[in-house]
Protein backbone atom coordinates (compact mmCIF):
# COMPACT_ATOMS: atom_id res chain seq x y z
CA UNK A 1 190.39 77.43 30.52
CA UNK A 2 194.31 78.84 30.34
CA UNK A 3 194.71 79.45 33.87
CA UNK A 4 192.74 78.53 36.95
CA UNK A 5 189.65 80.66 38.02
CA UNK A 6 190.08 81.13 41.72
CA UNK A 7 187.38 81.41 44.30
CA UNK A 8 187.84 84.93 44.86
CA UNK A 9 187.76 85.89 41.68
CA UNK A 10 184.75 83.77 41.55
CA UNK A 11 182.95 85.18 44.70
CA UNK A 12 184.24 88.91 43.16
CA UNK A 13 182.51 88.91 40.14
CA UNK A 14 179.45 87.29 41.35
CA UNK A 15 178.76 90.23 43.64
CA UNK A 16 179.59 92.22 40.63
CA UNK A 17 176.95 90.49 38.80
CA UNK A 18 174.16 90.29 41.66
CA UNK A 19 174.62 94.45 42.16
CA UNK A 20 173.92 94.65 38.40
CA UNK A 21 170.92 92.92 38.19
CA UNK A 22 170.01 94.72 41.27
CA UNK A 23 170.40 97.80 39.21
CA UNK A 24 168.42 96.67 36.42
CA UNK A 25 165.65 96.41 38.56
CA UNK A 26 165.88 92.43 39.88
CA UNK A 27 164.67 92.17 43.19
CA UNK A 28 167.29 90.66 45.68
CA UNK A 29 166.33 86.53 45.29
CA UNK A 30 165.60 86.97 41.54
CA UNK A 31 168.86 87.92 41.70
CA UNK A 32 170.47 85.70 43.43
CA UNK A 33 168.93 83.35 41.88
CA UNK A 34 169.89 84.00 38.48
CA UNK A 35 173.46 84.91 39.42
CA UNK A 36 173.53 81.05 41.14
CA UNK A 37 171.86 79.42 38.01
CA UNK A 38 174.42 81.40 35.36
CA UNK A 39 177.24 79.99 37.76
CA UNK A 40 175.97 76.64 37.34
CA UNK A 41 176.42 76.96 33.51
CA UNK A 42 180.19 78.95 34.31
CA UNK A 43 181.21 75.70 35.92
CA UNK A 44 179.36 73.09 33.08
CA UNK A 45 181.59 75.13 30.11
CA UNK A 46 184.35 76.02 32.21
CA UNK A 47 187.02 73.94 30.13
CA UNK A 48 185.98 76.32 27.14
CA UNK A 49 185.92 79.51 28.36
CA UNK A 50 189.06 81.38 28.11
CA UNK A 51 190.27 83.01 31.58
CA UNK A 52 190.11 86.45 30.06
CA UNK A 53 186.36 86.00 28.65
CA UNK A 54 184.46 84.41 31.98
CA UNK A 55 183.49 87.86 33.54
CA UNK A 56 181.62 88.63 30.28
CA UNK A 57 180.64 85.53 29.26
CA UNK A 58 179.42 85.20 32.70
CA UNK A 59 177.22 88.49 32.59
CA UNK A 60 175.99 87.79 29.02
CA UNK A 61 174.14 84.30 30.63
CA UNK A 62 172.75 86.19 33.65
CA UNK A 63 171.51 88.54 31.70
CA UNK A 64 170.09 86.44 29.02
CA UNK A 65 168.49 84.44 32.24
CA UNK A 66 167.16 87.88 33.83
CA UNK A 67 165.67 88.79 30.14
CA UNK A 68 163.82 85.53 30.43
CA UNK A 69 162.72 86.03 33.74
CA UNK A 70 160.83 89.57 32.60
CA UNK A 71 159.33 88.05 29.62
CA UNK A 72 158.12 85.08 31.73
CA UNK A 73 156.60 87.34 34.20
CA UNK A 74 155.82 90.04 32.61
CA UNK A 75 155.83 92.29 35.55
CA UNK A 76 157.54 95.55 36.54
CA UNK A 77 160.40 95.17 39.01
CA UNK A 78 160.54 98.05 41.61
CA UNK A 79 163.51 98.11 43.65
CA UNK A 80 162.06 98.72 47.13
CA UNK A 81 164.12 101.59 49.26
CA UNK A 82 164.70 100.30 52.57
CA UNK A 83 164.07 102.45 55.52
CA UNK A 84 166.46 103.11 57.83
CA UNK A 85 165.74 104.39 61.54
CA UNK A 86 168.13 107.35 62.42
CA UNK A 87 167.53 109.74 65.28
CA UNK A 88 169.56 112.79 63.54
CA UNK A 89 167.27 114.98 61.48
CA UNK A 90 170.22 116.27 59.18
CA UNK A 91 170.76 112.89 58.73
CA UNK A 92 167.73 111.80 57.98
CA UNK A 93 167.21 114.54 55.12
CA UNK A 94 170.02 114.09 53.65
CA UNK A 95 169.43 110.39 53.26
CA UNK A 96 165.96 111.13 51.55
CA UNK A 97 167.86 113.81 49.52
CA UNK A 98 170.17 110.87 48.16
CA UNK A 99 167.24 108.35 48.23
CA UNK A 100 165.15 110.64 45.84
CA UNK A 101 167.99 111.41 44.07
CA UNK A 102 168.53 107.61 43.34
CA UNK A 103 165.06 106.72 42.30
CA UNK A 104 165.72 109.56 40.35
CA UNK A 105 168.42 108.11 38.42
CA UNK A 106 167.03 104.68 38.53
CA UNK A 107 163.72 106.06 37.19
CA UNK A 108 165.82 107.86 33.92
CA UNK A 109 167.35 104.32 33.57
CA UNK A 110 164.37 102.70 32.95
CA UNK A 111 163.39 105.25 30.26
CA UNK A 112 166.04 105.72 28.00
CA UNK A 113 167.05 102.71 25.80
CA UNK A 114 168.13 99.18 26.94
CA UNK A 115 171.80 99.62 24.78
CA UNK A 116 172.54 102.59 26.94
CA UNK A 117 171.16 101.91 30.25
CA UNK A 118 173.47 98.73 29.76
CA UNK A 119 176.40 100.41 28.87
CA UNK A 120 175.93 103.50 31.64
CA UNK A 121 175.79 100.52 34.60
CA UNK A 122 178.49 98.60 32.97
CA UNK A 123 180.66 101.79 32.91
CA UNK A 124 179.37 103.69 36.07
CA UNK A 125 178.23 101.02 38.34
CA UNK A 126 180.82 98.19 37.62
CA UNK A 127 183.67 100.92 36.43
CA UNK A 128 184.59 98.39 33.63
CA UNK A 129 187.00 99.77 31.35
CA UNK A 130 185.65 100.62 27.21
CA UNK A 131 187.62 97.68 26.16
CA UNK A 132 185.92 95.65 28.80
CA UNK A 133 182.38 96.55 27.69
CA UNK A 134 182.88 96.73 24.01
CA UNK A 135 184.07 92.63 24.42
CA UNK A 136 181.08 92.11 26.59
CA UNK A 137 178.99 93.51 24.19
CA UNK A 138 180.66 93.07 20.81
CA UNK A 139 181.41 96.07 19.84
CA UNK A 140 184.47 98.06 18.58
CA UNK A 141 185.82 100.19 21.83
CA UNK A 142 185.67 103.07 19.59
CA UNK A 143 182.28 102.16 18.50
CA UNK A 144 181.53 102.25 22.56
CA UNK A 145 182.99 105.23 23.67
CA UNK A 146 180.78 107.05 20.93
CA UNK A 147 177.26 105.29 22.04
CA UNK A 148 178.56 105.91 26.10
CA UNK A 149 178.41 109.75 24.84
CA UNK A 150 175.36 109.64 23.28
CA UNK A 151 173.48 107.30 26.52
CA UNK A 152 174.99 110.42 28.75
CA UNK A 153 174.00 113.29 26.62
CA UNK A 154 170.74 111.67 26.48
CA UNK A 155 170.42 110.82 30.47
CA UNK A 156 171.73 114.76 31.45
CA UNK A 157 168.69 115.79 28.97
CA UNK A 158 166.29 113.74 30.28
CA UNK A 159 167.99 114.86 34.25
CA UNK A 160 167.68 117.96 33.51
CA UNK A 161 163.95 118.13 32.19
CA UNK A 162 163.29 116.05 35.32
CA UNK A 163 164.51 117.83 37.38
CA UNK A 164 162.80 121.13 35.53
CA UNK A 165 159.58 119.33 36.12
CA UNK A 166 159.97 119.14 39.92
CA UNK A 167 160.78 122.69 40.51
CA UNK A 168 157.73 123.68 38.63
C-alpha cells in the first residue's frame, strides 16, 4: 500500500460494508461475519492493494463471500423489522408508515435485477460518488450514470404499479 490505512478508516468502511449487506438482505451475524472474514483477506494482501482501491476491493470480497453464502444455503434472507414499544399513537403510525414503506422498497430491490439493485445501494445507501462505483464495478462512469437511470426508471415503474396494486 502507498500510504497507511488507519483504523478509522478501517472501522468506517466496515460499517459501510456491514449496512450493505444488511441491505442486500444478510441477516445481522451473516453479516458480520462476512464483513470480519473479507477483513481478514484486507489485512493478508494489504501490501498490494493500493490506498485508493481498498474500499472497493474490500466490498468486491464481501460480496463475493455473501454470494457464496446464498448459493451455499440456498435460502431466502428476510430482514426481520424490529418492533419498537412507543406509547404515542402518531408515533407509532408513522413508524409503520415508514416501516411499510421500507419493506416496500426492500421488496422492489429484490425484484429488479442484481446490476441495478447493486448500483441503487451503492449510490443511495452508501452515497458513493459515479466514479466510485464505476471502479468498484468496472465500468466506464459514463457507462454508470446511464445503467443508474435505467435501475431508477425501472424501480419508480415497478413503485408505482406497487403502489397501484395496494390502493386497489
Amino acid at each position: 500500500m502507498k500510504n497507511r490505512l488507519s483504523n478509522d478508516q478501517l472501522k468506517n468502511v466496515m460499517n459501510q460494508l456491514y449496512l450493505y449487506l444488511i441491505k442486500q438482505g444478510a441477516n445481522q451475524e451473516t453479516a458480520k461475519d462476512i464483513v470480519q472474514e473479507a477483513v481478514c483477506k484486507l489485512l493478508l494482501h494489504l501490501e498490494s492493494i493500493d490506498t485508493d482501491k481498498y474500499k472497493s476491493w474490500l466490498f468486491k470480497v464481501a460480496i463475493n463471500l455473501y454470494y457464496d453464502y446464498c448459493r451455499k444455503n440456498k435460502k431466502s434472507q428476510y430482514v426481520i423489522v424490529e418492533d419498537y414499544l412507543i406509547t404515542n399513537e402518531r408515533l407509532i403510525e408513522e413508524m409503520m408508515i415508514v416501516q411499510e414503506n421500507q419493506l416496500l422498497v426492500r421488496s422492489i430491490l429484490q425484484k429488479v435485477s442484481p446490476t441495478f439493485k447493486q448500483l441503487l445501494l451503492l449510490k443511495y445507501e452508501l452515497e458513493w460518488s459515479y466514479k466510485q462505483i464505476a471502479e468498484y464495478v468496472d465500468m466506464k462512469p459514463e457507462v454508470v450514470k446511464t445503467y443508474l437511470a435505467r435501475a431508477r426508471k425501472t424501480f419508480k415503474e415497478m413503485y408505482r404499479r406497487e403502489c397501484n396494486e395496494e390502493n386497489e
